[in-house]
C-alpha atoms as a PDB file:
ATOM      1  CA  UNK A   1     -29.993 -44.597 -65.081  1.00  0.00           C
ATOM      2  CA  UNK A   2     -28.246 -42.515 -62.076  1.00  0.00           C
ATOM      3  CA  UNK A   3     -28.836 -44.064 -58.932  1.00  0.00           C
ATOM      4  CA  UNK A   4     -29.929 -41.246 -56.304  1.00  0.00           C
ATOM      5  CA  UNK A   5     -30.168 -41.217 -52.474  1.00  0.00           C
ATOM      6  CA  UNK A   6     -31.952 -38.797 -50.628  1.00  0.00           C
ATOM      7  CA  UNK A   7     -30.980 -39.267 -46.928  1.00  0.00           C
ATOM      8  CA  UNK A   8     -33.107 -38.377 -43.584  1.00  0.00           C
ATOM      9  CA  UNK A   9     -35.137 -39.329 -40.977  1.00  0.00           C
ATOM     10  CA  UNK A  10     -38.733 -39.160 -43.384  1.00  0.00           C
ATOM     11  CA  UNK A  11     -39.458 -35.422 -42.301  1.00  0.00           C
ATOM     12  CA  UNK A  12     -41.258 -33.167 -44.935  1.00  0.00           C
ATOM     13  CA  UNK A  13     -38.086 -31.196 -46.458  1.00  0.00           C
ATOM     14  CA  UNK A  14     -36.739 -34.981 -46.940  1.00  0.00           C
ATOM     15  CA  UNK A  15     -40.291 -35.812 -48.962  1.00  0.00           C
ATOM     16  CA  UNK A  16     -40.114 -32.490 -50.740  1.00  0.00           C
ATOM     17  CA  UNK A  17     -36.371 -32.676 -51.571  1.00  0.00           C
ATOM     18  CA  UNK A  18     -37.206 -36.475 -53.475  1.00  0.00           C
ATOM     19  CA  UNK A  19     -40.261 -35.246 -55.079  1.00  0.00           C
ATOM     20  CA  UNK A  20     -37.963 -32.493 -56.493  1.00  0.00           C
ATOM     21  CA  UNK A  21     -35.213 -34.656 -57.679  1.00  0.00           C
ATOM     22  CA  UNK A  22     -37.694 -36.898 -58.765  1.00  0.00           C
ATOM     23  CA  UNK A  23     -39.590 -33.483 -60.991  1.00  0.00           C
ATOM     24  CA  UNK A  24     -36.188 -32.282 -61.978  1.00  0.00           C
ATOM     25  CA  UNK A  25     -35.169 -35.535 -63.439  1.00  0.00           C
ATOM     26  CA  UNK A  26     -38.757 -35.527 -65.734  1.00  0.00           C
ATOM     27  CA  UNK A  27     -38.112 -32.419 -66.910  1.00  0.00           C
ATOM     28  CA  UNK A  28     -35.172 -33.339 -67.748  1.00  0.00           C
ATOM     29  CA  UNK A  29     -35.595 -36.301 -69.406  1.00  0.00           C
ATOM     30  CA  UNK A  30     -33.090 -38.129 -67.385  1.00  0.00           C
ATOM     31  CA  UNK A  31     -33.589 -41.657 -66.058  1.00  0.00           C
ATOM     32  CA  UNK A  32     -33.695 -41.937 -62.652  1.00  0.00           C
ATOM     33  CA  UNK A  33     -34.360 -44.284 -59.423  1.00  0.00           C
ATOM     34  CA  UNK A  34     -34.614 -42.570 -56.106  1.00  0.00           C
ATOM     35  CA  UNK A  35     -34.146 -43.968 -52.974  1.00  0.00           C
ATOM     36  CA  UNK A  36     -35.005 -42.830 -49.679  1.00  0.00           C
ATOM     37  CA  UNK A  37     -32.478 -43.404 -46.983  1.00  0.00           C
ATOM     38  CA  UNK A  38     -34.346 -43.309 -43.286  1.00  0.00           C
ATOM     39  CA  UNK A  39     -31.726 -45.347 -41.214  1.00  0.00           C
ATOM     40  CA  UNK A  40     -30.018 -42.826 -38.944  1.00  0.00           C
ATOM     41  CA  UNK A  41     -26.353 -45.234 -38.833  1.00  0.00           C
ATOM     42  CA  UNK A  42     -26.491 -45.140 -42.584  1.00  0.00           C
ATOM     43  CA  UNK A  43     -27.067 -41.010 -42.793  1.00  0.00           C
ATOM     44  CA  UNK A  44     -24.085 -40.704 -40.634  1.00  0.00           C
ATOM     45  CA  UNK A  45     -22.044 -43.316 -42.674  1.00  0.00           C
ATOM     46  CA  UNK A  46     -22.686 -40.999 -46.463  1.00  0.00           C
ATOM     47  CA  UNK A  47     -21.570 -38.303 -44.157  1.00  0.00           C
ATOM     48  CA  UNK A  48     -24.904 -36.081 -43.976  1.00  0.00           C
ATOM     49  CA  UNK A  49     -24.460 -34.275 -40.854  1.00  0.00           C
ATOM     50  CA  UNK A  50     -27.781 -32.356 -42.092  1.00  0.00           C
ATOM     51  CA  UNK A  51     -30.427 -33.568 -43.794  1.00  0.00           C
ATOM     52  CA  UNK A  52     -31.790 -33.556 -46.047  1.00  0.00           C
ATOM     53  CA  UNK A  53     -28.870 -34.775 -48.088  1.00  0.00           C
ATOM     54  CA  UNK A  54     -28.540 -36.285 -51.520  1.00  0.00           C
ATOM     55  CA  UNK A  55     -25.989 -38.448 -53.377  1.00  0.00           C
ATOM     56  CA  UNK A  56     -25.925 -39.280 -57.122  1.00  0.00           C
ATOM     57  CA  UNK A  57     -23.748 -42.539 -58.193  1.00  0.00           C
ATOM     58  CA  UNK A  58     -22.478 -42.466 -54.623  1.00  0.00           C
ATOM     59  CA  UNK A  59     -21.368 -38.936 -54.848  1.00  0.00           C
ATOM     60  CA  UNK A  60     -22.530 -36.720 -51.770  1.00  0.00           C
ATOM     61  CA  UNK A  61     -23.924 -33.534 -53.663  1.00  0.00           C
ATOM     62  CA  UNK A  62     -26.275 -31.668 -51.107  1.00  0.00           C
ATOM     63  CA  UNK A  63     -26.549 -31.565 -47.338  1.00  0.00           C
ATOM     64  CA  UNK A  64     -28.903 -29.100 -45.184  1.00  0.00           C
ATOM     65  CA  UNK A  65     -32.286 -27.904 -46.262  1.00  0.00           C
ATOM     66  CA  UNK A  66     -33.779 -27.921 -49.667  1.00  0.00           C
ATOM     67  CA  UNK A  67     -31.813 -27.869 -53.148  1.00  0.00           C
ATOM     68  CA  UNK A  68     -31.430 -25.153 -55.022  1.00  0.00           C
ATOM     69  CA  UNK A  69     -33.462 -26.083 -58.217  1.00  0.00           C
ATOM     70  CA  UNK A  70     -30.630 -24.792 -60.495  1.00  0.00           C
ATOM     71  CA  UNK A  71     -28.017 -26.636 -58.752  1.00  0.00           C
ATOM     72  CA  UNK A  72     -30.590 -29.942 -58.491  1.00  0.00           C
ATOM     73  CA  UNK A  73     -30.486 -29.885 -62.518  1.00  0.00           C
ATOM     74  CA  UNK A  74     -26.598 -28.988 -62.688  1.00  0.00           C
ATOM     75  CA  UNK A  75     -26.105 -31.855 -60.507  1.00  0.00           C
ATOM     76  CA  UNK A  76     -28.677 -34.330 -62.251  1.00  0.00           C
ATOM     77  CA  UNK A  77     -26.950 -33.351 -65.943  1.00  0.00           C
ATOM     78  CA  UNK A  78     -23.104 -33.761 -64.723  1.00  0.00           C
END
């Protein structure tokens, strides 16, 4: 199962963003648990300077604005 964070403040592109990992990750078959990181010390700490961000297995993939769907699946089957 890949452990996935998607970091920011709980803003709409941060919602959006983990509803697509989480849709990307069905379609894909791939087990996943998504967690939402809110806590503004812990944002700057994965080194998001933008949100929203996302890290899989601790790896910073995605910072600023949505995912590109292509890269969100590219990332999600790496």
């Amino acid at each position: 199962m890949k452990q996935i964070k998607v970091y920011g403040p709980g803003c709409q592109r941060c919602d959006t963003t983990a509803e697509m990992v989480r849709g990307a990750a069905e379609k894909l078959g791939i087990a996943v648990e998504v967690e939402k990181v809110t806590d503004a010390r812990s944002i700057a700490m994965a080194g998001v300077m933008s949100t929203p961000g996302i890290s899989i297995d601790g790896k910073l993939v995605h910072a600023g604005g949505l995912p590109d769907p292509a890269k969100l699946d590219g990332w999600l089957t790496a």
